[in-house]
C-alpha atoms as a PDB file:
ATOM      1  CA  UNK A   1      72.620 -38.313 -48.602  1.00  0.00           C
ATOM      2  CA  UNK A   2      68.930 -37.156 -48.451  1.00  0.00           C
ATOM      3  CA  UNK A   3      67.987 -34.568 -51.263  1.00  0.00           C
ATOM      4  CA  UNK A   4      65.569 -32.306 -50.555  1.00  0.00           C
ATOM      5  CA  UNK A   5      62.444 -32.317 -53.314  1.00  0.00           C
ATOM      6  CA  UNK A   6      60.586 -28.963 -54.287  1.00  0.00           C
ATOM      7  CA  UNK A   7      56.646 -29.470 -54.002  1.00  0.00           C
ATOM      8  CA  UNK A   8      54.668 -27.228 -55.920  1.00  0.00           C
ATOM      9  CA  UNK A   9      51.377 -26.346 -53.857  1.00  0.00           C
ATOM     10  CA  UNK A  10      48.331 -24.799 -55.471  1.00  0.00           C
ATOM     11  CA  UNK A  11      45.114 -23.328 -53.735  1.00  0.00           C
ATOM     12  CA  UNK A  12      42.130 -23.510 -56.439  1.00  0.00           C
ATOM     13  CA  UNK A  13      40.552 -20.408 -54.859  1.00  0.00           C
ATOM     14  CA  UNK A  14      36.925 -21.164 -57.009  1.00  0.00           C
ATOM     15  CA  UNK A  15      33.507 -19.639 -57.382  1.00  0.00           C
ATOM     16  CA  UNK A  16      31.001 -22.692 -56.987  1.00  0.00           C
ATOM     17  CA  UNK A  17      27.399 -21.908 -58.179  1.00  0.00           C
ATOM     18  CA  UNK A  18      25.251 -23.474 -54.832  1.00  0.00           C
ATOM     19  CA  UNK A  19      23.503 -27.020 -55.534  1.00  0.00           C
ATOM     20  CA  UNK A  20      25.313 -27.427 -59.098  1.00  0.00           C
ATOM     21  CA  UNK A  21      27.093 -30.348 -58.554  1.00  0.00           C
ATOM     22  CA  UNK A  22      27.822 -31.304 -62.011  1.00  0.00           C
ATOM     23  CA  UNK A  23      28.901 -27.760 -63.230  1.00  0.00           C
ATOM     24  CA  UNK A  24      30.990 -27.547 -59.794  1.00  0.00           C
ATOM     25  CA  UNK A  25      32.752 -30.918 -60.937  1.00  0.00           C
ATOM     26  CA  UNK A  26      33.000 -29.457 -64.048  1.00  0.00           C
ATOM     27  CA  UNK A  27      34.922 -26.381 -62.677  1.00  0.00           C
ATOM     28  CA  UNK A  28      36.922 -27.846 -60.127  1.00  0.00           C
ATOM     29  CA  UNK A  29      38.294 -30.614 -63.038  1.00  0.00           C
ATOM     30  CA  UNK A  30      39.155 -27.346 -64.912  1.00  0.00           C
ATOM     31  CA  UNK A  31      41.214 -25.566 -62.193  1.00  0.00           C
ATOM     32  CA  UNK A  32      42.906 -28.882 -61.014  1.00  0.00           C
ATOM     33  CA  UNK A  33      44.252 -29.462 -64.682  1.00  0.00           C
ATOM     34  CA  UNK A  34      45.139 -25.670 -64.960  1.00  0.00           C
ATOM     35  CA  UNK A  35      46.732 -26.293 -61.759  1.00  0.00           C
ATOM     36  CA  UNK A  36      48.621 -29.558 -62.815  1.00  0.00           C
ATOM     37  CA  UNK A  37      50.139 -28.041 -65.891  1.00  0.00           C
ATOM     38  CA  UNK A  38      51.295 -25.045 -64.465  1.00  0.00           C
ATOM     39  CA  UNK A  39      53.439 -27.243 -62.429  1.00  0.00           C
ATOM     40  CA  UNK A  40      51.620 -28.132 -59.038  1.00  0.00           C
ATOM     41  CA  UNK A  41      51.827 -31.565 -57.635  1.00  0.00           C
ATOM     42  CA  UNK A  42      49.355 -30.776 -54.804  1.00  0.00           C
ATOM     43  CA  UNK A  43      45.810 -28.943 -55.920  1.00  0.00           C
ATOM     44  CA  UNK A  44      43.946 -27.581 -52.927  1.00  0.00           C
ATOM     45  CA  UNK A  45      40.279 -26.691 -53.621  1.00  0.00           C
ATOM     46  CA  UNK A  46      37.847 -24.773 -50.855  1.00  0.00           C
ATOM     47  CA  UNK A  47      35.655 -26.415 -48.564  1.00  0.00           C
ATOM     48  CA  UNK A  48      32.397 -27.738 -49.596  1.00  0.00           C
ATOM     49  CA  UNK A  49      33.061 -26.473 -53.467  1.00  0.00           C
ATOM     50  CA  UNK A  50      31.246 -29.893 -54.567  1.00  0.00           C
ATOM     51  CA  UNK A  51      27.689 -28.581 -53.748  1.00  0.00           C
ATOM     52  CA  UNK A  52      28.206 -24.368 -52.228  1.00  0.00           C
ATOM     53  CA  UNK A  53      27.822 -23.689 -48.613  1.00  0.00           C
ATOM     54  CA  UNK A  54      24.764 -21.589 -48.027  1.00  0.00           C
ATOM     55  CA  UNK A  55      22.227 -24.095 -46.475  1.00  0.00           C
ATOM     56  CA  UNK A  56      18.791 -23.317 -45.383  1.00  0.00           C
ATOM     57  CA  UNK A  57      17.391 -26.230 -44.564  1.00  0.00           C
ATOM     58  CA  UNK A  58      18.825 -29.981 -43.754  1.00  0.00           C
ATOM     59  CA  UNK A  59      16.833 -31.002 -46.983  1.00  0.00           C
ATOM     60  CA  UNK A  60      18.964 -28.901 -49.842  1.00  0.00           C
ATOM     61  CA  UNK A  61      22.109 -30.386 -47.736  1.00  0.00           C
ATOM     62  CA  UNK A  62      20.804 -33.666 -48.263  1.00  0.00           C
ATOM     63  CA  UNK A  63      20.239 -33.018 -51.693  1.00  0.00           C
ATOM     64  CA  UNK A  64      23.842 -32.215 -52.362  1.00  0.00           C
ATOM     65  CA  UNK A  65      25.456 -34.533 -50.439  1.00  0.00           C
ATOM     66  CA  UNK A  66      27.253 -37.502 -52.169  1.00  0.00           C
ATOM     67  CA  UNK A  67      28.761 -40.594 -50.661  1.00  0.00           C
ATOM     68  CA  UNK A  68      32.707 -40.605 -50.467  1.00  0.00           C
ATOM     69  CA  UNK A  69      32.843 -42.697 -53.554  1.00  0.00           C
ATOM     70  CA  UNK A  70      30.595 -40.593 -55.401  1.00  0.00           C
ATOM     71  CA  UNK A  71      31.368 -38.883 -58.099  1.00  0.00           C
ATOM     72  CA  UNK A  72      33.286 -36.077 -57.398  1.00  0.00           C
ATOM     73  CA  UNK A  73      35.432 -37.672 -55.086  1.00  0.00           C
ATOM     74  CA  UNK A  74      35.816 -40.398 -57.493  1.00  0.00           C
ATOM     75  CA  UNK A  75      36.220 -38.038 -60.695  1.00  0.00           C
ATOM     76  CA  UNK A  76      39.187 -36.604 -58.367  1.00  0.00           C
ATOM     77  CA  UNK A  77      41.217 -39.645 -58.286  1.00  0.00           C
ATOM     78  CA  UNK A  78      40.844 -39.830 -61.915  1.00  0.00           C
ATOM     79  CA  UNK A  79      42.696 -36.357 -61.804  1.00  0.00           C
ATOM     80  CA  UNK A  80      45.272 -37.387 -59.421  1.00  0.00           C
ATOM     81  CA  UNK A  81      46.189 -40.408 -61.320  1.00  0.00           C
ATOM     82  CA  UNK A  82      45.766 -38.040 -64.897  1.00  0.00           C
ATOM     83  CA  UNK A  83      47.900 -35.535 -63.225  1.00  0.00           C
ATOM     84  CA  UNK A  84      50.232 -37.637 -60.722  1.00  0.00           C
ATOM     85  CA  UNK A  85      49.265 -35.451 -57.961  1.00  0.00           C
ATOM     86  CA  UNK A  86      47.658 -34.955 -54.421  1.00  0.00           C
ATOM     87  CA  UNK A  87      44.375 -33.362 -54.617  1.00  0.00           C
ATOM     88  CA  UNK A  88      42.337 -32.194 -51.634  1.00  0.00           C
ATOM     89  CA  UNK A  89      39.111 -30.910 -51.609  1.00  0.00           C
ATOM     90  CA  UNK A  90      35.735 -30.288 -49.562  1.00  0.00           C
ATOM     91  CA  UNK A  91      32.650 -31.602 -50.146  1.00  0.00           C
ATOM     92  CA  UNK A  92      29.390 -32.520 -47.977  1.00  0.00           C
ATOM     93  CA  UNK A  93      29.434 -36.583 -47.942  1.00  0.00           C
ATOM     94  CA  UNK A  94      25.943 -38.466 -47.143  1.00  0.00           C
ATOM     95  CA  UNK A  95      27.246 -41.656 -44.510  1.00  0.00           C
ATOM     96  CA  UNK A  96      25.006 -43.909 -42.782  1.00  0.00           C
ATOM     97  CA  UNK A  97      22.289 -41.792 -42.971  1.00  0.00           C
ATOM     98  CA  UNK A  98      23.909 -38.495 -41.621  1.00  0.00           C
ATOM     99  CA  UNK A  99      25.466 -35.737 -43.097  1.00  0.00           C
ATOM    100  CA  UNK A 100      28.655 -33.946 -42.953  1.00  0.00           C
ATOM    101  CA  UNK A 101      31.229 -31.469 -43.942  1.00  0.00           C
ATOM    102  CA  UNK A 102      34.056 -33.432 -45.258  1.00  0.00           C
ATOM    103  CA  UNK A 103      37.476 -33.046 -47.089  1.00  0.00           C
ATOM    104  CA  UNK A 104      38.955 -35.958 -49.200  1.00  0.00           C
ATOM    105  CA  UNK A 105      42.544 -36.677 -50.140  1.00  0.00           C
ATOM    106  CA  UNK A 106      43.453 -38.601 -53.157  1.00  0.00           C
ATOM    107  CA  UNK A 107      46.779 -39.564 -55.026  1.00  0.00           C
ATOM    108  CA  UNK A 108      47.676 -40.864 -58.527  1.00  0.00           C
ATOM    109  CA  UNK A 109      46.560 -43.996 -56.102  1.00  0.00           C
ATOM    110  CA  UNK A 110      43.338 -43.271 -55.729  1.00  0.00           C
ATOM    111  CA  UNK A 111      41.352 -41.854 -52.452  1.00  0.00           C
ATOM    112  CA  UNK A 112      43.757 -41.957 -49.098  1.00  0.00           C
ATOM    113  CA  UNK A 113      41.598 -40.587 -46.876  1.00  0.00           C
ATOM    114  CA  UNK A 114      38.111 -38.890 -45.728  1.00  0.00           C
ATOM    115  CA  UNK A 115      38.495 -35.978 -42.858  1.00  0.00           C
ATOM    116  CA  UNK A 116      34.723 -35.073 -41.328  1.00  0.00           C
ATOM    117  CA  UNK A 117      35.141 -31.541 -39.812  1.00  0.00           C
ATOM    118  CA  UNK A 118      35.204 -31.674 -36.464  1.00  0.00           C
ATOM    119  CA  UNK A 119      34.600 -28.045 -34.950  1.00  0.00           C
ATOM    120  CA  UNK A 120      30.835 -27.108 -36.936  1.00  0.00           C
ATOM    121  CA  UNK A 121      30.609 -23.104 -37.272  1.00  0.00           C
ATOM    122  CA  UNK A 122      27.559 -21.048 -37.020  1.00  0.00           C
ATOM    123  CA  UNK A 123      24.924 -22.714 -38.334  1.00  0.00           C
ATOM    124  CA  UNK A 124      26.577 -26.021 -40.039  1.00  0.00           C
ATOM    125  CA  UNK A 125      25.365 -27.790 -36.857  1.00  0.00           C
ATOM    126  CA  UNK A 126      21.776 -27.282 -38.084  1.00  0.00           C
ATOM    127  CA  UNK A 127      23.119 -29.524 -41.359  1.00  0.00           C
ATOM    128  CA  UNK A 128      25.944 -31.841 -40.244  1.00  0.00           C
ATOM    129  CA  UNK A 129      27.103 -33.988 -37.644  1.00  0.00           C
ATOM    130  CA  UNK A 130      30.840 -33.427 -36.242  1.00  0.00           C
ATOM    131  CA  UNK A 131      33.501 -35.786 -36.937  1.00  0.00           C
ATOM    132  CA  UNK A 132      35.131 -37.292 -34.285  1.00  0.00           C
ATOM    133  CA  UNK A 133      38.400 -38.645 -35.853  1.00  0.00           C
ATOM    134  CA  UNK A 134      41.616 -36.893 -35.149  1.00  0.00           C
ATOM    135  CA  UNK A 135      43.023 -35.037 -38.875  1.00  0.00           C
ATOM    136  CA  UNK A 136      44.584 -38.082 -40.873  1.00  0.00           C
ATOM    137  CA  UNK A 137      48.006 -37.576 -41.902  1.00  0.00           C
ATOM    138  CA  UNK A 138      49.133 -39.104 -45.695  1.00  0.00           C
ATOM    139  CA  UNK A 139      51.935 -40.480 -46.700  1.00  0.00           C
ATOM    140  CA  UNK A 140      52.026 -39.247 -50.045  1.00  0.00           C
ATOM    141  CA  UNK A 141      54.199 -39.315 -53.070  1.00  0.00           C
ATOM    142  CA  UNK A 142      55.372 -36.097 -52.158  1.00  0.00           C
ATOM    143  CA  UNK A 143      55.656 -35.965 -48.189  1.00  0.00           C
ATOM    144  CA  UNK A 144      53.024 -36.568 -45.287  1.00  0.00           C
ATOM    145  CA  UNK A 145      50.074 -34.721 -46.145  1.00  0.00           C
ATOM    146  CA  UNK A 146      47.307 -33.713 -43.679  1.00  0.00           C
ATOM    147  CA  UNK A 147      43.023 -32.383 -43.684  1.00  0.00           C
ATOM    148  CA  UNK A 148      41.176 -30.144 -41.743  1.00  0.00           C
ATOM    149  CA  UNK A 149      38.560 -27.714 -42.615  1.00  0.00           C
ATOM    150  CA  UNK A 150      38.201 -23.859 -41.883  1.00  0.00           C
ATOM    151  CA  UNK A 151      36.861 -23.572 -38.086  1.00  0.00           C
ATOM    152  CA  UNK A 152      39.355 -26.771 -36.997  1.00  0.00           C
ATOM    153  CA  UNK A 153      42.245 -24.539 -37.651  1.00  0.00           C
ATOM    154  CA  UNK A 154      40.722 -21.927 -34.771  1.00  0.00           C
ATOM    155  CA  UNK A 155      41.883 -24.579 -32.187  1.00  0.00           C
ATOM    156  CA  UNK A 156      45.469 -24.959 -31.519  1.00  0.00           C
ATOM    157  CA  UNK A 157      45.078 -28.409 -29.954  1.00  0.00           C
ATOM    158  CA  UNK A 158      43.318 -29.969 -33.305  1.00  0.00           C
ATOM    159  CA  UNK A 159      46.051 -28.163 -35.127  1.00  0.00           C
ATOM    160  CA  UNK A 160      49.261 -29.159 -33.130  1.00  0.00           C
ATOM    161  CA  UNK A 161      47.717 -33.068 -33.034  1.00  0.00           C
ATOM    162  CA  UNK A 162      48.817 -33.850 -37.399  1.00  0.00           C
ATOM    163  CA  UNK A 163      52.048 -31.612 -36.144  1.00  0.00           C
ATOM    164  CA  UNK A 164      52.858 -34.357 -33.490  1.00  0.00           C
ATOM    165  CA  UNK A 165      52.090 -36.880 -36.207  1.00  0.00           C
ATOM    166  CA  UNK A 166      54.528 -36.057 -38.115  1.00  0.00           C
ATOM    167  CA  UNK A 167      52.424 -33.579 -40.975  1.00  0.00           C
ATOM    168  CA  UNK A 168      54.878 -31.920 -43.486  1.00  0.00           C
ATOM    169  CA  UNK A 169      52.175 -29.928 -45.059  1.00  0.00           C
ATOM    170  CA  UNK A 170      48.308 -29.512 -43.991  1.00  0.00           C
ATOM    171  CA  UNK A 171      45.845 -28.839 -46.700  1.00  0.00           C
ATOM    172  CA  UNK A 172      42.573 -26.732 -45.751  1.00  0.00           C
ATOM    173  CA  UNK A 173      39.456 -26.591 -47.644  1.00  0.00           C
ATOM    174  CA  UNK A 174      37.974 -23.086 -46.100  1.00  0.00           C
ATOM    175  CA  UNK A 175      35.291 -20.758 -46.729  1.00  0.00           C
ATOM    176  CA  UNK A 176      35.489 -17.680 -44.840  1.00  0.00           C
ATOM    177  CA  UNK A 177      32.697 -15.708 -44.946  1.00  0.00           C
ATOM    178  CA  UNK A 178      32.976 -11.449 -44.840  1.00  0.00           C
ATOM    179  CA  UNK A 179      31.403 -10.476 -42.119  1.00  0.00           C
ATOM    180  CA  UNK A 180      31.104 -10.632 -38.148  1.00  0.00           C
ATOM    181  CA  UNK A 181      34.630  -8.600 -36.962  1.00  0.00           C
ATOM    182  CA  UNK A 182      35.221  -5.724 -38.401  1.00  0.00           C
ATOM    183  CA  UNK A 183      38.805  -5.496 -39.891  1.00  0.00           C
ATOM    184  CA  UNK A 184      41.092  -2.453 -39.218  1.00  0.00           C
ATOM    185  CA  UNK A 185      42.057  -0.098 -42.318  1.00  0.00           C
ATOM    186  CA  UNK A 186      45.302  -2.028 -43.709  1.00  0.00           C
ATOM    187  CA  UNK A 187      44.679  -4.942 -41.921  1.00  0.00           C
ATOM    188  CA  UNK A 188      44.744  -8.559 -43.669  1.00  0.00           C
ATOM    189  CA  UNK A 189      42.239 -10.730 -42.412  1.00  0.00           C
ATOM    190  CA  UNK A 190      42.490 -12.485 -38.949  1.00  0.00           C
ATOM    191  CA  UNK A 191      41.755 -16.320 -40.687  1.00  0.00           C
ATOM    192  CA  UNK A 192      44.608 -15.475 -42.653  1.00  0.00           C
ATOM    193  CA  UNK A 193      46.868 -14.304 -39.661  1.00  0.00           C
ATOM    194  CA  UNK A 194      45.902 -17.792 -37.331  1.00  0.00           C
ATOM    195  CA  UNK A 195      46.783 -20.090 -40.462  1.00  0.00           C
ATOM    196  CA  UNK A 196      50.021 -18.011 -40.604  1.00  0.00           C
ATOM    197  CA  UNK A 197      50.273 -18.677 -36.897  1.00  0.00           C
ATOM    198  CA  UNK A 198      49.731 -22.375 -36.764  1.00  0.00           C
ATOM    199  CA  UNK A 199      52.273 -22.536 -39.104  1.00  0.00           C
ATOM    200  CA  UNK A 200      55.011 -20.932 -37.547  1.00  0.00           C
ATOM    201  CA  UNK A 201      54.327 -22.351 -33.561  1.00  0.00           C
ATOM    202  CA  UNK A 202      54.048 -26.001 -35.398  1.00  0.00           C
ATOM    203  CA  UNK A 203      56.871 -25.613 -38.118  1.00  0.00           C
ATOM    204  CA  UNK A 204      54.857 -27.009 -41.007  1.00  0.00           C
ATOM    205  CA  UNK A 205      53.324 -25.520 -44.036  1.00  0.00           C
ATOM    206  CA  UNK A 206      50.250 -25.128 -44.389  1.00  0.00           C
ATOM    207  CA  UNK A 207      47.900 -24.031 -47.762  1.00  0.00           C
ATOM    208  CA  UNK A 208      44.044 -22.736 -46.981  1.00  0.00           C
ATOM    209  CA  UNK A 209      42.413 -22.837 -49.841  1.00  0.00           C
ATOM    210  CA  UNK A 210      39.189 -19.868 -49.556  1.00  0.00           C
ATOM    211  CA  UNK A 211      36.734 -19.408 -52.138  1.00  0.00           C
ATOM    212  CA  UNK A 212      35.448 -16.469 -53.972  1.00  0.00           C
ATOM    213  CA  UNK A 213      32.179 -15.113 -55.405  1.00  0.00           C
ATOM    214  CA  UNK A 214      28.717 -13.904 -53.708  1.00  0.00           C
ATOM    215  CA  UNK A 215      26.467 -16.870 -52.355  1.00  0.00           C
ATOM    216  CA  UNK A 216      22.946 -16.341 -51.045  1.00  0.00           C
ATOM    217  CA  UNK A 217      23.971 -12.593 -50.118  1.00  0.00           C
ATOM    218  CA  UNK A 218      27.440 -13.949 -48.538  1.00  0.00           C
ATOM    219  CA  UNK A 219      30.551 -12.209 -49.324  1.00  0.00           C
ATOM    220  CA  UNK A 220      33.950 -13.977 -48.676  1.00  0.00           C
ATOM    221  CA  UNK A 221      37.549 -13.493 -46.902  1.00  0.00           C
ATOM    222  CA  UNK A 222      38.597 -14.817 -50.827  1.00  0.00           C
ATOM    223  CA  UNK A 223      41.778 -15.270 -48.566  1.00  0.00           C
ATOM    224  CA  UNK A 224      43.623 -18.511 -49.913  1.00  0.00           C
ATOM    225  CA  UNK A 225      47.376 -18.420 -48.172  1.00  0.00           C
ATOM    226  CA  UNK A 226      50.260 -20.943 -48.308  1.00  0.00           C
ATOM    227  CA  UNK A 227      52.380 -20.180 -45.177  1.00  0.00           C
ATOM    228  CA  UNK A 228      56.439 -21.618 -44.820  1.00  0.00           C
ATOM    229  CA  UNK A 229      57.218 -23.437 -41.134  1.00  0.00           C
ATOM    230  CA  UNK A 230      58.310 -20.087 -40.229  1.00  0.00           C
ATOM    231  CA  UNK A 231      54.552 -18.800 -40.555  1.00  0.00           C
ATOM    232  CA  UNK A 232      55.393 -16.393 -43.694  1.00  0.00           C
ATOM    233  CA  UNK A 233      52.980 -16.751 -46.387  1.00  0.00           C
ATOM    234  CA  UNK A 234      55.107 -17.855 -49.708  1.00  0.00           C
ATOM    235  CA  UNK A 235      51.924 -17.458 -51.779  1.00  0.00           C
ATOM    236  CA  UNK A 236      48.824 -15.093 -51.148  1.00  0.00           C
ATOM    237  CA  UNK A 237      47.328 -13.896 -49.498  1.00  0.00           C
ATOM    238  CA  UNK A 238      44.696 -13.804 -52.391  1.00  0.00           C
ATOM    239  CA  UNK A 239      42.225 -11.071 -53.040  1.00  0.00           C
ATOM    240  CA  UNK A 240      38.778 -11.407 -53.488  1.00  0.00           C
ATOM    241  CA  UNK A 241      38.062 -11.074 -57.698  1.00  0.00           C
ATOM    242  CA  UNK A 242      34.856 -12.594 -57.796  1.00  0.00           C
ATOM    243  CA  UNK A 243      35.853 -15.410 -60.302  1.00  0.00           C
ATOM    244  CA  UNK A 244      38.399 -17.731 -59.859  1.00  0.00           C
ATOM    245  CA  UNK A 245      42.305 -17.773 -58.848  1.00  0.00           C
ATOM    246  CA  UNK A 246      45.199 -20.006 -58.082  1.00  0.00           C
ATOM    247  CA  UNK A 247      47.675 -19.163 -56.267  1.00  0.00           C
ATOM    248  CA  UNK A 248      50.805 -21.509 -55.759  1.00  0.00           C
ATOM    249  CA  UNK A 249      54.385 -21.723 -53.916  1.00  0.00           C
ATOM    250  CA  UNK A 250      57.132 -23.924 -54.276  1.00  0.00           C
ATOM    251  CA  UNK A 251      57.614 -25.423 -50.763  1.00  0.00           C
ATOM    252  CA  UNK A 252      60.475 -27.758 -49.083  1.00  0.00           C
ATOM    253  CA  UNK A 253      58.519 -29.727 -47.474  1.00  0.00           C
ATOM    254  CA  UNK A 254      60.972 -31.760 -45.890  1.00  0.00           C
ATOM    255  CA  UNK A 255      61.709 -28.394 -43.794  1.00  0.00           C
ATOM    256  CA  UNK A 256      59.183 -29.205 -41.877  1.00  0.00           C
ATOM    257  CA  UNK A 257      61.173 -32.371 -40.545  1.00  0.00           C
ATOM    258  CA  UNK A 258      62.893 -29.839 -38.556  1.00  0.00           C
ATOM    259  CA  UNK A 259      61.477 -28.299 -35.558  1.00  0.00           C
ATOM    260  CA  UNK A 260      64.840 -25.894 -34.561  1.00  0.00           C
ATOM    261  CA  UNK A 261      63.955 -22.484 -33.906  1.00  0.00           C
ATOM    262  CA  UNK A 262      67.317 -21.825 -32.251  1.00  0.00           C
ATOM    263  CA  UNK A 263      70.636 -24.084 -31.899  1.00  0.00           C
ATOM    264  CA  UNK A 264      69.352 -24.489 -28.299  1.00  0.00           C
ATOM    265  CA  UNK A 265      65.616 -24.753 -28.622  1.00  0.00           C
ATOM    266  CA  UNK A 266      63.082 -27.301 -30.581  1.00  0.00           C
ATOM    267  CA  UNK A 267      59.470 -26.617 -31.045  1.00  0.00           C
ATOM    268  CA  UNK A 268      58.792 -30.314 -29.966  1.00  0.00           C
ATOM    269  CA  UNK A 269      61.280 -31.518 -28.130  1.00  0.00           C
ATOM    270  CA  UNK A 270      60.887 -28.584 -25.674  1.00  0.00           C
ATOM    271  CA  UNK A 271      57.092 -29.058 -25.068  1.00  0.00           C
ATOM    272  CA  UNK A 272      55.842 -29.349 -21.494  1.00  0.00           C
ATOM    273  CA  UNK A 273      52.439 -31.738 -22.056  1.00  0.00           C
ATOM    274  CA  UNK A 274      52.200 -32.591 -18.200  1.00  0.00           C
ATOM    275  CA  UNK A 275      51.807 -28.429 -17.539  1.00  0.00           C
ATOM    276  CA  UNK A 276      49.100 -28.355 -20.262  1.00  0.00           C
ATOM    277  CA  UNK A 277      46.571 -30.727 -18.923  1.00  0.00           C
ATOM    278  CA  UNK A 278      43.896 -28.288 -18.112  1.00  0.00           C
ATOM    279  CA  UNK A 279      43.908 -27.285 -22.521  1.00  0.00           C
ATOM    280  CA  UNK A 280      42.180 -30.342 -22.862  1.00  0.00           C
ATOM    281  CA  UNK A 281      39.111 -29.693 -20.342  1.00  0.00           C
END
């Protein structure tokens, strides 16, 4: 009989100092140990923590980018293999002479896999060029682990396609900046509601991994969540703090094997794809 394994999941929700890559290596080695001995098996960290996010020209992005087996990524697989555990995290990699906003996954194994972000927001297209590969999905020591970064998980479509592929858990490095909507008295913040949400209408978990601090004038969400397959958040969502957190949650990830919502009704098998053709134009 199959016996269901608890995964610890940890969001690293970090404070990176813009265009210190060493001390940011230096920081995100310290939370992913901190991390690790508290117990987590998978260490999420937030999107482009390598290098800081606030651009202003194509040159400083250039200057912080790094090649995939650079050395944070590579100083990360040390970790993983330290640690024997998954560890995701963003970064902006330098590839054939372009740039772009990436997320790597490694395991005590080493690196798995690279994910370019796909959907650019605001004024990331002025820096990086879009990915084009559909979100990987890992099989990992601890289930099937999947990447996307912050703006993919607006779009249901990008979301639902590591669903289909059979994601237990998908990791997010985000950074969700404080401002544009404004947010109703007692409300949490909408990024945190839609990663709720595409957990719940896909049945998997999923951990978003925000960062924290004040960058270039920019204020964050500071939002990390790890939402359940029924879209309830079983760690989080975090506050802002202005230094560092972790927040982590136990998870069953093999619950997200199973897509029942009622004995009658299965969030897959009931799909209609030949009434949806018009999502994808």
């Amino acid at each position: 009989m199959h016996v269901v394994t608890t995964t610890v999941v940890a969001c690293c929700q970090l404070t990176p100092v813009f265009g210190d890559l060493a001390g940011n290596r230096e920081r995100t080695a310290r939370a992913i140990t901190d991390a690790a001995d508290a117990g987590a098996s998978v260490v999420v960290l937030p999107e482009l923590v390598s290098s800081g996010y606030v651009f202003e020209s194509r040159e400083e992005a250039r200057a912080c980018a790094e090649p995939a087996d650079g050395e944070t990524v590579t100083g990360w697989a040390g970790l993983a293999a330290r640690h024997q555990a998954v560890i995701v995290g963003g970064f902006a990699e330098s590839a054939g002479g372009e740039l772009f906003n990436s997320a790597a996954l490694v395991d005590p194994g080493g690196p798995r896999a690279v994910y370019r972000k796909a959907h650019l927001w605001d004024r990331e297209r002025f820096w990086f060029t879009p990915g084009s590969d559909a979100p990987p999905v890992v099989a990992t020591p601890f289930g099937r682990i999947s990447v996307m970064i912050c703006y993919d998980l607006e779009f249901p479509e990008w979301v639902r396609l590591p669903a289909l592929d059979g994601a237990q858990l998908l990791c997010a490095p985000v950074n969700w900046p404080e401002y544009g909507y404004p947010r109703p008295a007692g409300e949490r913040a909408a990024e945190v509601t839609r990663v709720q949400a595409n957990a719940g209408v896909n049945r998997m978990f999923v951990a978003a991994c925000d960062r924290d601090g004040t960058e270039r004038g920019v204020d964050w969400v500071a939002g990390s969540v790890i939402a359940d397959p029924d879209g309830y958040p079983l760690a989080g969502p975090a506050q802002p703090t202005g230094s560092s957190t972790i927040i982590s949650a136990a998870c069953e990830l093999d619950d997200a094997l199973n897509k029942k919502v009622s004995p009658l009704n299965d969030m897959h098998a009931d799909r209609r794809p030949e009434l949806y053709g018009r999502v994808a134009h």
